[in-house]
N, C-alpha and C. Protein backbone atom coordinates (compact mmCIF):
# COMPACT_ATOMS: atom_id res chain seq x y z
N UNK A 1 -26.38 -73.88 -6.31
CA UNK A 1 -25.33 -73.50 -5.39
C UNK A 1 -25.56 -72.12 -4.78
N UNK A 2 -26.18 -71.35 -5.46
CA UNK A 2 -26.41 -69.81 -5.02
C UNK A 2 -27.00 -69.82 -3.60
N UNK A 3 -28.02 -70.82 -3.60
CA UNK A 3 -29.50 -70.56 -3.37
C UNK A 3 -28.42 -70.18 -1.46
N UNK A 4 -28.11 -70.84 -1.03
CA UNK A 4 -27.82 -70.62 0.43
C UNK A 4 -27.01 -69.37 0.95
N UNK A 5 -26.44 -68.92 -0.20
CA UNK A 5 -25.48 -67.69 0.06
C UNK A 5 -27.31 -66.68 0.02
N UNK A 6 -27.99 -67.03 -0.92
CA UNK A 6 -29.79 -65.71 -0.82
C UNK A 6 -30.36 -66.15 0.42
N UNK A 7 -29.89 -67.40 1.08
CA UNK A 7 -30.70 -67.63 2.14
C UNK A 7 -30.15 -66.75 3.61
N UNK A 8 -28.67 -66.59 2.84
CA UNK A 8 -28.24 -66.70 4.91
C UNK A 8 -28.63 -64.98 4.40
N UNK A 9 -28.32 -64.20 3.41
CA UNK A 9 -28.39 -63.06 2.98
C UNK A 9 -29.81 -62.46 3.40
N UNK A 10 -30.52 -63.10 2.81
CA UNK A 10 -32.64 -62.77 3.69
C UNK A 10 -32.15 -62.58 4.69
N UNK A 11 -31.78 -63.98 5.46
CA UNK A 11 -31.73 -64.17 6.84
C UNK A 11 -31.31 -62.70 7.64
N UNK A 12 -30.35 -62.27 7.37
CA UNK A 12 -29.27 -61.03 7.45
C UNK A 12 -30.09 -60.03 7.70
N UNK A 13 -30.95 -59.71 6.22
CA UNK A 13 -31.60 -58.63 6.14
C UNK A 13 -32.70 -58.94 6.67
N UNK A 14 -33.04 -59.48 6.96
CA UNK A 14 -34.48 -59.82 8.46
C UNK A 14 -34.10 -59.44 9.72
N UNK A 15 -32.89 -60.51 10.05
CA UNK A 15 -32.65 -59.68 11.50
C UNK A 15 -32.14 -58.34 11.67
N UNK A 16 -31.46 -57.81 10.25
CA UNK A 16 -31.04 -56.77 10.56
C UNK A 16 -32.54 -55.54 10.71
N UNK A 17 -33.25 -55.87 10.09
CA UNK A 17 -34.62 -54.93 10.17
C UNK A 17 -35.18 -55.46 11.53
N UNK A 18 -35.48 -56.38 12.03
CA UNK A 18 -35.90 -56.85 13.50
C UNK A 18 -35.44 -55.98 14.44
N UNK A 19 -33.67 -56.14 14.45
CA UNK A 19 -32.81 -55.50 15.58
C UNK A 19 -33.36 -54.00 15.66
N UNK A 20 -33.34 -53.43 14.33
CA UNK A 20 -33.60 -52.01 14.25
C UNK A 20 -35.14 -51.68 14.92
N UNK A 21 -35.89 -52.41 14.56
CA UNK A 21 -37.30 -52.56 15.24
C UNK A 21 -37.18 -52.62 16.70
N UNK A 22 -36.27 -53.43 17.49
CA UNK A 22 -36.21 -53.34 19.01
C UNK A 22 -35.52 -52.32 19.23
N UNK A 23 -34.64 -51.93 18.53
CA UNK A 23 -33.83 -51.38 19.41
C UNK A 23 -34.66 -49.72 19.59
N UNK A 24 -35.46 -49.56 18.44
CA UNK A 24 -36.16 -48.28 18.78
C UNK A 24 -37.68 -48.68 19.16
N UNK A 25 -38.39 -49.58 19.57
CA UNK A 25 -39.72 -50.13 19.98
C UNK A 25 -39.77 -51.14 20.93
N UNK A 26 -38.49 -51.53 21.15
CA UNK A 26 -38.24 -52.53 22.13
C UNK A 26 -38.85 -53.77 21.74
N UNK A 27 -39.03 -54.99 22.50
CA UNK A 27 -39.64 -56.02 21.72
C UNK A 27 -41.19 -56.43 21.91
N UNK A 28 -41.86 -55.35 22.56
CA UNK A 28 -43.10 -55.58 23.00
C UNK A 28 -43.80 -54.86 21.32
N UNK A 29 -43.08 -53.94 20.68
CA UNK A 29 -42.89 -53.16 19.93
C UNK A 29 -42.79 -53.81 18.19
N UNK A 30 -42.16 -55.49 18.89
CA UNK A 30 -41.03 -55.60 17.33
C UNK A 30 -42.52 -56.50 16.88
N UNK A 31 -43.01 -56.73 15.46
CA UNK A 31 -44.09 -57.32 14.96
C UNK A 31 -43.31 -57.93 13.85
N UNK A 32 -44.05 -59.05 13.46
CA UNK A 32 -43.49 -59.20 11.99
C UNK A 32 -43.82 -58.59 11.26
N UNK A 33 -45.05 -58.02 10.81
CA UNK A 33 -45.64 -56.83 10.00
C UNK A 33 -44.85 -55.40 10.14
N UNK A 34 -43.98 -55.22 11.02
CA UNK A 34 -43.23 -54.25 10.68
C UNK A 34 -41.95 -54.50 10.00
N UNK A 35 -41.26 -55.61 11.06
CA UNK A 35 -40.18 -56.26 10.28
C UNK A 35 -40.22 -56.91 8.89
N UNK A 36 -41.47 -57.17 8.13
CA UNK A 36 -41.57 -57.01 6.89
C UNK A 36 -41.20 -55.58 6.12
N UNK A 37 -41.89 -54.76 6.70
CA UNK A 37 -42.02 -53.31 5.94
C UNK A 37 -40.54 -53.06 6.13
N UNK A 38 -40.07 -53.12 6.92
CA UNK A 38 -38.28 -52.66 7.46
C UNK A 38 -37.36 -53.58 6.70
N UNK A 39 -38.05 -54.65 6.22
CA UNK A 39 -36.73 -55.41 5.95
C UNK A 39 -37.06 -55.29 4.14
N UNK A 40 -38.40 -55.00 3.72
CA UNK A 40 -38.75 -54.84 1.89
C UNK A 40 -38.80 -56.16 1.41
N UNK A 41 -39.80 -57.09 2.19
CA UNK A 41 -39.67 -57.93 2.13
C UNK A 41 -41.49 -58.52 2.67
N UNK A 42 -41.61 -59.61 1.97
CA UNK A 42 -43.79 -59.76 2.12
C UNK A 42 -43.48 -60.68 3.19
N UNK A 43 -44.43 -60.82 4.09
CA UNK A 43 -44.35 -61.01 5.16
C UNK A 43 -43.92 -62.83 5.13
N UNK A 44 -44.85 -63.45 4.55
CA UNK A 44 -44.35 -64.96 4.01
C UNK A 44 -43.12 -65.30 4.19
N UNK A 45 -42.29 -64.11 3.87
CA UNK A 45 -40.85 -64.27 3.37
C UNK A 45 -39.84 -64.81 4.84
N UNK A 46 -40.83 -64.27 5.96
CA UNK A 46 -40.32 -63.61 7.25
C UNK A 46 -40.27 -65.35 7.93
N UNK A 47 -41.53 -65.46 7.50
CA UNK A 47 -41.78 -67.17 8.04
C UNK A 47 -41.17 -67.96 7.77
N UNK A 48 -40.93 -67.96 6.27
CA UNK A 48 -40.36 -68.91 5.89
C UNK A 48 -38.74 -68.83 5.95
N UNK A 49 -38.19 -68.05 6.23
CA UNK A 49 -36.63 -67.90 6.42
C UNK A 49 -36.70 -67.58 7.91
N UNK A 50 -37.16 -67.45 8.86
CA UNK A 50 -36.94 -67.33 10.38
C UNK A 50 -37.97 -67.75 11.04
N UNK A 51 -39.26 -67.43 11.01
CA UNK A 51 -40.23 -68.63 11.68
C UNK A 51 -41.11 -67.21 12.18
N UNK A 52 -41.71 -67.70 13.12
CA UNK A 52 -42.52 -67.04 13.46
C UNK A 52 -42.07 -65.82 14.36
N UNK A 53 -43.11 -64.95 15.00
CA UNK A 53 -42.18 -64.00 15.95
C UNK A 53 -41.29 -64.67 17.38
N UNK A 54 -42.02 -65.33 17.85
CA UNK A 54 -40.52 -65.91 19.33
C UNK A 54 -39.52 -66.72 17.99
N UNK A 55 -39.31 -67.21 17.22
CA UNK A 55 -38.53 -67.62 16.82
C UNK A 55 -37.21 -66.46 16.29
N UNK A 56 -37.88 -65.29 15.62
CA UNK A 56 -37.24 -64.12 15.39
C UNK A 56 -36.94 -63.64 17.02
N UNK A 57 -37.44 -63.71 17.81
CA UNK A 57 -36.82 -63.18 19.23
C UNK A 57 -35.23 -64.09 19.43
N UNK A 58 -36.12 -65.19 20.06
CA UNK A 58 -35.27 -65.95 19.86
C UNK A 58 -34.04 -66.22 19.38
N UNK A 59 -34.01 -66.28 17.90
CA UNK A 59 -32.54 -65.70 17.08
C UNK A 59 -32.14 -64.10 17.39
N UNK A 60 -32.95 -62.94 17.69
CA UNK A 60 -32.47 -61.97 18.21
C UNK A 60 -31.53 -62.18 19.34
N UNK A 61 -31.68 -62.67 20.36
CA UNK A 61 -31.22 -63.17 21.44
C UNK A 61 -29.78 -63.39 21.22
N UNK A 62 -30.22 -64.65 20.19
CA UNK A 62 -28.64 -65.76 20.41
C UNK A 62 -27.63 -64.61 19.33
N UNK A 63 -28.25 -63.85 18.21
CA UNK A 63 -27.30 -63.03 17.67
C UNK A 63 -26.65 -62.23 18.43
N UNK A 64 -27.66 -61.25 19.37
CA UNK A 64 -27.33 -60.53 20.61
C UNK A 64 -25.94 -60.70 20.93
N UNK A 65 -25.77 -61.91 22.00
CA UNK A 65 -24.95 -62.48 22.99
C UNK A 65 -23.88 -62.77 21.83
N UNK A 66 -23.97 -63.38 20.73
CA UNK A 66 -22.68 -63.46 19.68
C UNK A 66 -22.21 -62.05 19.84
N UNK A 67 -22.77 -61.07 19.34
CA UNK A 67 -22.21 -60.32 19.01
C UNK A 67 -21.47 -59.46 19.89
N UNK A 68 -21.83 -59.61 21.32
CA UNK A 68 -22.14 -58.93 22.49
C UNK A 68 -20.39 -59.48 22.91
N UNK A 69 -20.37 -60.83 22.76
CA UNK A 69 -19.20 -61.76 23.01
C UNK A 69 -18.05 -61.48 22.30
N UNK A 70 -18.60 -61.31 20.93
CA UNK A 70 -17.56 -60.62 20.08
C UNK A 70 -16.72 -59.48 20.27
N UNK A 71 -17.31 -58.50 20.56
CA UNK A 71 -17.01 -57.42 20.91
C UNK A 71 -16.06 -57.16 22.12
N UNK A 72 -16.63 -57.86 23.01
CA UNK A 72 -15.59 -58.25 24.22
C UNK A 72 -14.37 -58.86 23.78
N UNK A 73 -14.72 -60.11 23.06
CA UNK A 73 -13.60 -60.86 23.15
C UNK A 73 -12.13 -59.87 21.70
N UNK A 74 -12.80 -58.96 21.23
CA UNK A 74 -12.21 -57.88 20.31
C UNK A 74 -11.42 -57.18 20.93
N UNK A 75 -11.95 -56.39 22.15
CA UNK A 75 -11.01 -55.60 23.02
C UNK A 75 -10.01 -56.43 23.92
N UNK A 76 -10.73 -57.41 24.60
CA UNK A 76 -9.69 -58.15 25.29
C UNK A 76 -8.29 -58.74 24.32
N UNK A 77 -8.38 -59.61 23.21
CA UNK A 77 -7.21 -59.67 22.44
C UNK A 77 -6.67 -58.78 22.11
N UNK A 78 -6.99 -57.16 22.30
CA UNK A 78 -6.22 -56.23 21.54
C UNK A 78 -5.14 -55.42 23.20
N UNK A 79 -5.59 -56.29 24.15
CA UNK A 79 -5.23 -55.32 25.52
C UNK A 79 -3.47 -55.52 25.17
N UNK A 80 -2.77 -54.44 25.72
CA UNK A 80 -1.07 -54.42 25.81
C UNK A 80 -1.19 -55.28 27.31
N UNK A 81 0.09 -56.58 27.31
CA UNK A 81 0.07 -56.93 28.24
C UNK A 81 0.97 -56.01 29.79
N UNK A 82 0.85 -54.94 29.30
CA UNK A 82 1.21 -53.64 30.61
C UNK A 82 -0.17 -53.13 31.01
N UNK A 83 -0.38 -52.58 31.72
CA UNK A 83 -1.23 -51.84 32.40
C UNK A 83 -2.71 -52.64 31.92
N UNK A 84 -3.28 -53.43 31.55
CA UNK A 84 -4.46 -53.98 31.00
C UNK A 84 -5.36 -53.28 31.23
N UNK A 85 -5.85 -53.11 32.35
CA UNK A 85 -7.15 -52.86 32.92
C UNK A 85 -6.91 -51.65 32.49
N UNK A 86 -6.20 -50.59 32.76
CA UNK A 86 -6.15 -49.27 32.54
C UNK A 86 -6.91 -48.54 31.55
N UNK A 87 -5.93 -49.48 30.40
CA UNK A 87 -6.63 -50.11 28.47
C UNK A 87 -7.84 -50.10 28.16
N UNK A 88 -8.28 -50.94 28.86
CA UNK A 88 -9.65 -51.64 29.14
C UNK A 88 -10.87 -50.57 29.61
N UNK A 89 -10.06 -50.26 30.56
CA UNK A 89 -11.03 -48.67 31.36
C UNK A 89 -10.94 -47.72 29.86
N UNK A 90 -9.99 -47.46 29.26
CA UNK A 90 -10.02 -46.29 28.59
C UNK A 90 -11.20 -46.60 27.73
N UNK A 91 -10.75 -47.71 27.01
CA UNK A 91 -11.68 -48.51 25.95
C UNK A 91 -13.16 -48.53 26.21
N UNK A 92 -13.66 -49.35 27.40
CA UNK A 92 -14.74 -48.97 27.65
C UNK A 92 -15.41 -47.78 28.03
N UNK A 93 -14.77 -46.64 28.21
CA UNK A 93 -15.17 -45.23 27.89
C UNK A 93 -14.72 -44.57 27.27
N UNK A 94 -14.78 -45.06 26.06
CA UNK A 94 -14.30 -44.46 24.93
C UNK A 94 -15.61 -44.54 24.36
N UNK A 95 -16.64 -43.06 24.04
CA UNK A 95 -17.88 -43.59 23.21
C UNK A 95 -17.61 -43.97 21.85
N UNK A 96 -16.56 -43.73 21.34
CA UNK A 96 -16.30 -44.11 19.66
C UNK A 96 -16.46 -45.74 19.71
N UNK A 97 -16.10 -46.70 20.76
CA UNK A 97 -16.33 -48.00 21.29
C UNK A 97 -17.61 -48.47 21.36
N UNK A 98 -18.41 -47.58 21.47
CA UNK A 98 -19.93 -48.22 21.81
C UNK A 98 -20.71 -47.82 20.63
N UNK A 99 -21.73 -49.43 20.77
CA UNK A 99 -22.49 -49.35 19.47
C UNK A 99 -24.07 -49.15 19.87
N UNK A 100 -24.28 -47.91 19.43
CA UNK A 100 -25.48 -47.03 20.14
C UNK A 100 -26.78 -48.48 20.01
N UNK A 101 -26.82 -49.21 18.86
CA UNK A 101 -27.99 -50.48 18.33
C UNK A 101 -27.98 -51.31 19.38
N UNK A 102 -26.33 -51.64 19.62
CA UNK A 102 -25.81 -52.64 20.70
C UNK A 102 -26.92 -52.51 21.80
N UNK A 103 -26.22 -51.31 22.56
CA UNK A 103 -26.58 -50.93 23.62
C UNK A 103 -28.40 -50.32 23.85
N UNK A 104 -28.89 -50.32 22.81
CA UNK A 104 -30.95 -50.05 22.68
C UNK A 104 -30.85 -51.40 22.81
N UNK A 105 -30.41 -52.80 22.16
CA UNK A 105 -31.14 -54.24 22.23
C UNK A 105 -30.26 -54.37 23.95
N UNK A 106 -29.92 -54.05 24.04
CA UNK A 106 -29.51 -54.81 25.21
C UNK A 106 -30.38 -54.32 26.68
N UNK A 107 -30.73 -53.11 26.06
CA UNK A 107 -31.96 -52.46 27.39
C UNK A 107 -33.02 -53.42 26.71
N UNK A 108 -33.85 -53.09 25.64
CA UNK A 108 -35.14 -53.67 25.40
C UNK A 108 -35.02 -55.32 25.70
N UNK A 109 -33.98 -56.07 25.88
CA UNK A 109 -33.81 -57.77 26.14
C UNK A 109 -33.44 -57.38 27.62
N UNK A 110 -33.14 -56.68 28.48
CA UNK A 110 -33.46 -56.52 29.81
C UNK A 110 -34.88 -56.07 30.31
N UNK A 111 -35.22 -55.73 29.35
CA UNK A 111 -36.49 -55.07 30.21
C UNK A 111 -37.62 -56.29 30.17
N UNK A 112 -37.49 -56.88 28.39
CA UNK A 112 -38.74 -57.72 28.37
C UNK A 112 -38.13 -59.26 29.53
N UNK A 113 -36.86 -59.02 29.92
CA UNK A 113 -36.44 -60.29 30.58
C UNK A 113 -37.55 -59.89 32.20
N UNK A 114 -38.36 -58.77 32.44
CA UNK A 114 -39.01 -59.09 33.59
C UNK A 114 -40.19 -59.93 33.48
N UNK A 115 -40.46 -60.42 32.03
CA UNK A 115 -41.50 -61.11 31.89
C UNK A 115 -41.31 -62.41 31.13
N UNK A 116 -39.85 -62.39 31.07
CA UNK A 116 -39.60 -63.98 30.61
C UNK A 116 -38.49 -64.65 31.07
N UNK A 117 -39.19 -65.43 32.16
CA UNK A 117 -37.69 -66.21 33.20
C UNK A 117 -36.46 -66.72 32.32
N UNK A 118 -36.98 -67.33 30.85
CA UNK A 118 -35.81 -68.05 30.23
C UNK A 118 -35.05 -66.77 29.50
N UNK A 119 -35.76 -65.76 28.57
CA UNK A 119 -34.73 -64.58 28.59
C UNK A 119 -33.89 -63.74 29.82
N UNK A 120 -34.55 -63.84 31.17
CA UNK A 120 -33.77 -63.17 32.48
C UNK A 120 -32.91 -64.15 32.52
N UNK A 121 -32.92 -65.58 32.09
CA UNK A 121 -31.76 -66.56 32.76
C UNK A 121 -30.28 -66.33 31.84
N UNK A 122 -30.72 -66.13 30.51
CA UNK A 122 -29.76 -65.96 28.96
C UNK A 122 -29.35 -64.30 29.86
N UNK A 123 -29.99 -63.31 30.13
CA UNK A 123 -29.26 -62.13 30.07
C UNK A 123 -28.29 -62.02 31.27
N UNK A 124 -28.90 -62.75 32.31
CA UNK A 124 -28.12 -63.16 33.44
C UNK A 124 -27.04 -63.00 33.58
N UNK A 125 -26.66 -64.77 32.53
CA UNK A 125 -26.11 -65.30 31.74
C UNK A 125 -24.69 -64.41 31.06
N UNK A 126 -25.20 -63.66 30.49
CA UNK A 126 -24.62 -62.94 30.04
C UNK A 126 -23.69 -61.49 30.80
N UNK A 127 -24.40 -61.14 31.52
CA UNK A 127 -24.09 -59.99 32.37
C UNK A 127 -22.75 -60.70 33.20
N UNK A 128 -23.19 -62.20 33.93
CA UNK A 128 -21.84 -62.72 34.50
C UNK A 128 -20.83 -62.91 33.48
N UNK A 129 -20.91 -63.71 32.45
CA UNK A 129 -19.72 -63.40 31.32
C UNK A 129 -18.89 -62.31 31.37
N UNK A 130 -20.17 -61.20 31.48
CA UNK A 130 -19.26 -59.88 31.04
C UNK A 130 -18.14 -59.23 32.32
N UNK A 131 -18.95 -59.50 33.55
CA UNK A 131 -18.25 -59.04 34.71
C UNK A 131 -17.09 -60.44 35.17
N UNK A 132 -17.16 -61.28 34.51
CA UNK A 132 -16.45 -62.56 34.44
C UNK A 132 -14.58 -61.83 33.73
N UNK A 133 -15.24 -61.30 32.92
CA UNK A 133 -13.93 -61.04 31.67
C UNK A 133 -13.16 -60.00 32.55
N UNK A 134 -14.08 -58.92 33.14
CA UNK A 134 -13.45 -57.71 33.79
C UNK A 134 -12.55 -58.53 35.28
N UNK A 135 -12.99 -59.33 35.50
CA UNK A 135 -12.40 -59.87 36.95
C UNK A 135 -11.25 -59.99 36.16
N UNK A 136 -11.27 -61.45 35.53
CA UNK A 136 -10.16 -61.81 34.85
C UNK A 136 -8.77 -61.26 34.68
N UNK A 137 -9.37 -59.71 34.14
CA UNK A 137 -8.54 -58.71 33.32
C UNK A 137 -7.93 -57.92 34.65
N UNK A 138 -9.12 -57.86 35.90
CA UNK A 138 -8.34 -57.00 37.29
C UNK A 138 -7.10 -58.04 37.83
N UNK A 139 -7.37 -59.36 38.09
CA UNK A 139 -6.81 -60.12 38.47
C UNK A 139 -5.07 -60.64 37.63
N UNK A 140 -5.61 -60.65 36.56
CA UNK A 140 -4.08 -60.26 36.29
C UNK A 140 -3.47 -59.18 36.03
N UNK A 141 -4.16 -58.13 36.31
CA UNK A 141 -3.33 -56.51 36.72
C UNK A 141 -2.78 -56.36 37.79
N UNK A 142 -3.90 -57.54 38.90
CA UNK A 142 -3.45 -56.94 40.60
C UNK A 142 -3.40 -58.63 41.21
N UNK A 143 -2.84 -59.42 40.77
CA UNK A 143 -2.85 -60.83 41.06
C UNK A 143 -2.86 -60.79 43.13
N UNK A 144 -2.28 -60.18 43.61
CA UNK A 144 -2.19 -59.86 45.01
C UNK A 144 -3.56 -59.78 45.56
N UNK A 145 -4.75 -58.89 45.20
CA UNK A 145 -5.49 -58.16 45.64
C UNK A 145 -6.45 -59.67 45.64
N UNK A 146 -7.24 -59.24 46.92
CA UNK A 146 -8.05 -60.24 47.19
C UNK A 146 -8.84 -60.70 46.46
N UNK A 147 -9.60 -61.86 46.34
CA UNK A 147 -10.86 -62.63 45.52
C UNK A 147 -12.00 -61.41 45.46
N UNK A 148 -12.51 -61.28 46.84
CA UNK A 148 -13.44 -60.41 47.55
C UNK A 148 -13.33 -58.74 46.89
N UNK A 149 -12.09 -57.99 47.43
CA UNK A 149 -12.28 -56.63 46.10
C UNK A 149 -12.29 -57.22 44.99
N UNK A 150 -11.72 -57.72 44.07
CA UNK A 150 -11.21 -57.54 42.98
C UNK A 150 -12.69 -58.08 42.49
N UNK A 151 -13.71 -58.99 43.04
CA UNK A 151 -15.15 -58.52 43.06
C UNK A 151 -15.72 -57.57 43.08
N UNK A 152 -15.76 -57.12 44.23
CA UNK A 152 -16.23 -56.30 44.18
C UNK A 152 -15.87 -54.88 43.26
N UNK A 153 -14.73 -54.52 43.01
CA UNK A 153 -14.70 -53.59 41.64
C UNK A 153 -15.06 -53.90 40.12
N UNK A 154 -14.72 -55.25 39.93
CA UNK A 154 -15.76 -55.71 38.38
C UNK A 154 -16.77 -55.32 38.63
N UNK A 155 -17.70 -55.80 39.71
CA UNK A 155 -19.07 -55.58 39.68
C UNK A 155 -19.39 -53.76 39.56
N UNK A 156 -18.29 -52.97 40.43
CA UNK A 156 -18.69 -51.51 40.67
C UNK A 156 -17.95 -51.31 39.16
N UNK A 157 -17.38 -51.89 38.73
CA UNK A 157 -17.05 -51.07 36.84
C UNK A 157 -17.98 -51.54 35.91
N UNK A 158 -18.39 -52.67 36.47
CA UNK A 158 -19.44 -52.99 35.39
C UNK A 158 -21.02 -51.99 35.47
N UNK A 159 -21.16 -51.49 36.69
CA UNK A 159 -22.40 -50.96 36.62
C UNK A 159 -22.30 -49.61 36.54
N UNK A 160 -20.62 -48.89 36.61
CA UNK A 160 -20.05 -47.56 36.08
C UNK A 160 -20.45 -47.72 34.58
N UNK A 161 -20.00 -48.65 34.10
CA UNK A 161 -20.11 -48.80 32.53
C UNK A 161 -21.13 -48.70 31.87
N UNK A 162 -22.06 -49.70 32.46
CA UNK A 162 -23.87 -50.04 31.78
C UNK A 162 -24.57 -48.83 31.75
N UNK A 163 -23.97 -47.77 33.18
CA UNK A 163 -25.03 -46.79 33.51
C UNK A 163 -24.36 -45.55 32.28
N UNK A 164 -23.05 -45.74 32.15
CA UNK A 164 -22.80 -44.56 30.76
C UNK A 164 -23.33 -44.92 29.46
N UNK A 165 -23.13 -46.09 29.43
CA UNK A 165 -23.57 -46.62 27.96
C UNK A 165 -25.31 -46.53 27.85
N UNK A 166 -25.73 -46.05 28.87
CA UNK A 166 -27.05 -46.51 29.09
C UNK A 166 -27.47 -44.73 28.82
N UNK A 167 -26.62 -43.87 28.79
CA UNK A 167 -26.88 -42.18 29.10
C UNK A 167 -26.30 -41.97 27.50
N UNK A 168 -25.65 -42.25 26.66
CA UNK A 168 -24.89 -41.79 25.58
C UNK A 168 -26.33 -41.08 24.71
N UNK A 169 -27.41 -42.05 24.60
CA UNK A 169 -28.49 -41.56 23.80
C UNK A 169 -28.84 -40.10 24.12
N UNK A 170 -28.16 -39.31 24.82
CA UNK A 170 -28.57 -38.04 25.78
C UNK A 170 -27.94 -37.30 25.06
N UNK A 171 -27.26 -37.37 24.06
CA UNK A 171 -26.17 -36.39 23.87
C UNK A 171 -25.02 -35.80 24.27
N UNK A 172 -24.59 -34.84 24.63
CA UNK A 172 -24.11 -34.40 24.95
C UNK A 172 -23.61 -34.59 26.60
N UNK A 173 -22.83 -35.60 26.98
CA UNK A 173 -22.69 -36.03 28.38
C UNK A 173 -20.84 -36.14 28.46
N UNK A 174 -20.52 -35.60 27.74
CA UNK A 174 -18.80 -35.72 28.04
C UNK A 174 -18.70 -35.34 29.68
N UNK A 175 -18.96 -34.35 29.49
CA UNK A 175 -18.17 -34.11 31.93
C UNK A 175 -18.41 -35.41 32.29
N UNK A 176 -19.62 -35.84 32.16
CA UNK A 176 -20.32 -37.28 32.95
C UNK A 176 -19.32 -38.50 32.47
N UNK A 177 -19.32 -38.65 31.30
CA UNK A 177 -18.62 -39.40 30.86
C UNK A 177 -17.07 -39.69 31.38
N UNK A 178 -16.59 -38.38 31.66
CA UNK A 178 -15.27 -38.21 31.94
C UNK A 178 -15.29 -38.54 33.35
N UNK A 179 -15.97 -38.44 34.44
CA UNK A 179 -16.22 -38.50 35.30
C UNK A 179 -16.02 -39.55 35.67
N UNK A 180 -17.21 -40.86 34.76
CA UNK A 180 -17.41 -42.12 34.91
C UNK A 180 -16.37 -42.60 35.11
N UNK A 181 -15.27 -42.61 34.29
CA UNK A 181 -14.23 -43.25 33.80
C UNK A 181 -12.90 -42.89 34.73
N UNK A 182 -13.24 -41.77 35.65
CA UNK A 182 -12.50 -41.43 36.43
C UNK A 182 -12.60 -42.19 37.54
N UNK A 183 -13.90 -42.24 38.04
CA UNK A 183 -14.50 -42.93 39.25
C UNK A 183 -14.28 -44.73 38.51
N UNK A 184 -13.96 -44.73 38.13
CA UNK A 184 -13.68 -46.60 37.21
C UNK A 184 -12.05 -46.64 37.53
N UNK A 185 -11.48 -45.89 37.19
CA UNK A 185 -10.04 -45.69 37.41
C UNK A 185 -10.05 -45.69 39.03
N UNK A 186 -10.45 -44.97 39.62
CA UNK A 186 -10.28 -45.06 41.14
C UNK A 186 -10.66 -45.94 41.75
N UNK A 187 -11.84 -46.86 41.45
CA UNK A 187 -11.96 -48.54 41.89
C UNK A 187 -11.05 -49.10 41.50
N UNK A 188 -10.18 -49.10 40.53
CA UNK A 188 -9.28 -50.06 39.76
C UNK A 188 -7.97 -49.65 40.96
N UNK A 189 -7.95 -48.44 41.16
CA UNK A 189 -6.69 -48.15 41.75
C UNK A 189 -6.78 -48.68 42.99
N UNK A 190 -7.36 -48.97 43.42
CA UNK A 190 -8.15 -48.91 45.17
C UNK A 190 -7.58 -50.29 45.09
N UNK A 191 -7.55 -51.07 44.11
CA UNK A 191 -6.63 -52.90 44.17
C UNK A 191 -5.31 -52.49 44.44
N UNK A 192 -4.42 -51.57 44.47
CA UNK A 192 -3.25 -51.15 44.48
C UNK A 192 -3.16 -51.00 46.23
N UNK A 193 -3.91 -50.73 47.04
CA UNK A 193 -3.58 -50.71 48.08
C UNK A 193 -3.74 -52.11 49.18
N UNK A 194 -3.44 -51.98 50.71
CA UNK A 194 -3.54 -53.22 51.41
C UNK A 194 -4.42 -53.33 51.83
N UNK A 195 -5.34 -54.60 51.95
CA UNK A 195 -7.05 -54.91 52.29
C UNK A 195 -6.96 -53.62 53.97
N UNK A 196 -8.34 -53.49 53.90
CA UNK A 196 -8.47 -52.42 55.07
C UNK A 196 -9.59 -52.89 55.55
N UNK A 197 -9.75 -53.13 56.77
CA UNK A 197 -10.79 -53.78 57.15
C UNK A 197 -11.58 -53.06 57.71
């Protein structure tokens, strides 16, 4: 009876040494011979509980987007149904919110996606999800405001967002940060007024 609770547990501690491998080597970077040494574990071990290396990508991937989903779908159930987006803005620039690992796999699975159509299609994939949720969340803040903005500001908060989360590794970026989130607030507000042609 044990044996599957040691299996999913390897499993765990494999990808968890993998992730750590991309997220600081990216995946051109990630080997099984390291992810052995990282995970304290003989390399055999690696095969036989996850497979080979695209198979460890692979499950990198689909954990990715779980977790990626999770996280979203965490803040969105927690929004007050007043001001949402506002929430939402704060939340997503809030760095105590962001998970520095998160955000390294999610560059290194963009970058190697210029050399693998079926990972560019999954991150795609994913990126619309994410600017999917933010519409969602504008649209019932500003139900009035057109199809067309209320596009076009998901898309301009989503790439306010990626590009802070993408700078945090810098240190010290609060003005910027504060900034971001200001200029996110002022797209959001900009649904408050009448289309201008």
């Amino acid at each position: 009876m044990a044996r599957p609770d040691v299996r999913d547990k390897r499993r765990d501690q494999i990808l968890d040494a993998f992730e750590e491998i991309v997220a600081r080597n990216g995946i051109e970077g990630a080997t099984l011979a390291r992810t052995a040494e990282v995970a304290g574990l003989a390399r055999p071990l690696i095969r036989h509980n996850i497979g080979n290396r695209e198979d460890l990508i692979a499950t990198l991937v689909e954990r990715f987007l779980e977790k990626s989903r999770d996280a979203m779908d965490g803040m969105l159930n927690e929004l007050p149904p007043e001001k949402a987006i506002h929430v939402l803005v704060d939340w997503l620039f809030d760095k105590s919110y962001s998970d520095p690992q998160l955000v390294r796999i999610s560059s290194a699975l963009i970058t190697a996606s210029a050399d693998d159509p079926r990972l560019a299609r999954k991150m795609r994939s994913w990126l619309r999800e994410f600017i999917d949720r933010i519409t969602f969340t504008l649209s019932a803040s500003y139900p009035d405001a057109g199809k067309d903005r209320v596009d076009a500001v998901a898309a301009g908060l989503t790439g306010i967002y990626f590009n802070i989360e993408s700078l945090y590794p810098l240190g010290d970026i609060q003005s910027v940060s504060q900034a971001s989130r200001n200029a996110a607030l002022l797209l959001v507000t900009s649904l408050e007024t009448k289309n201008v042609k």
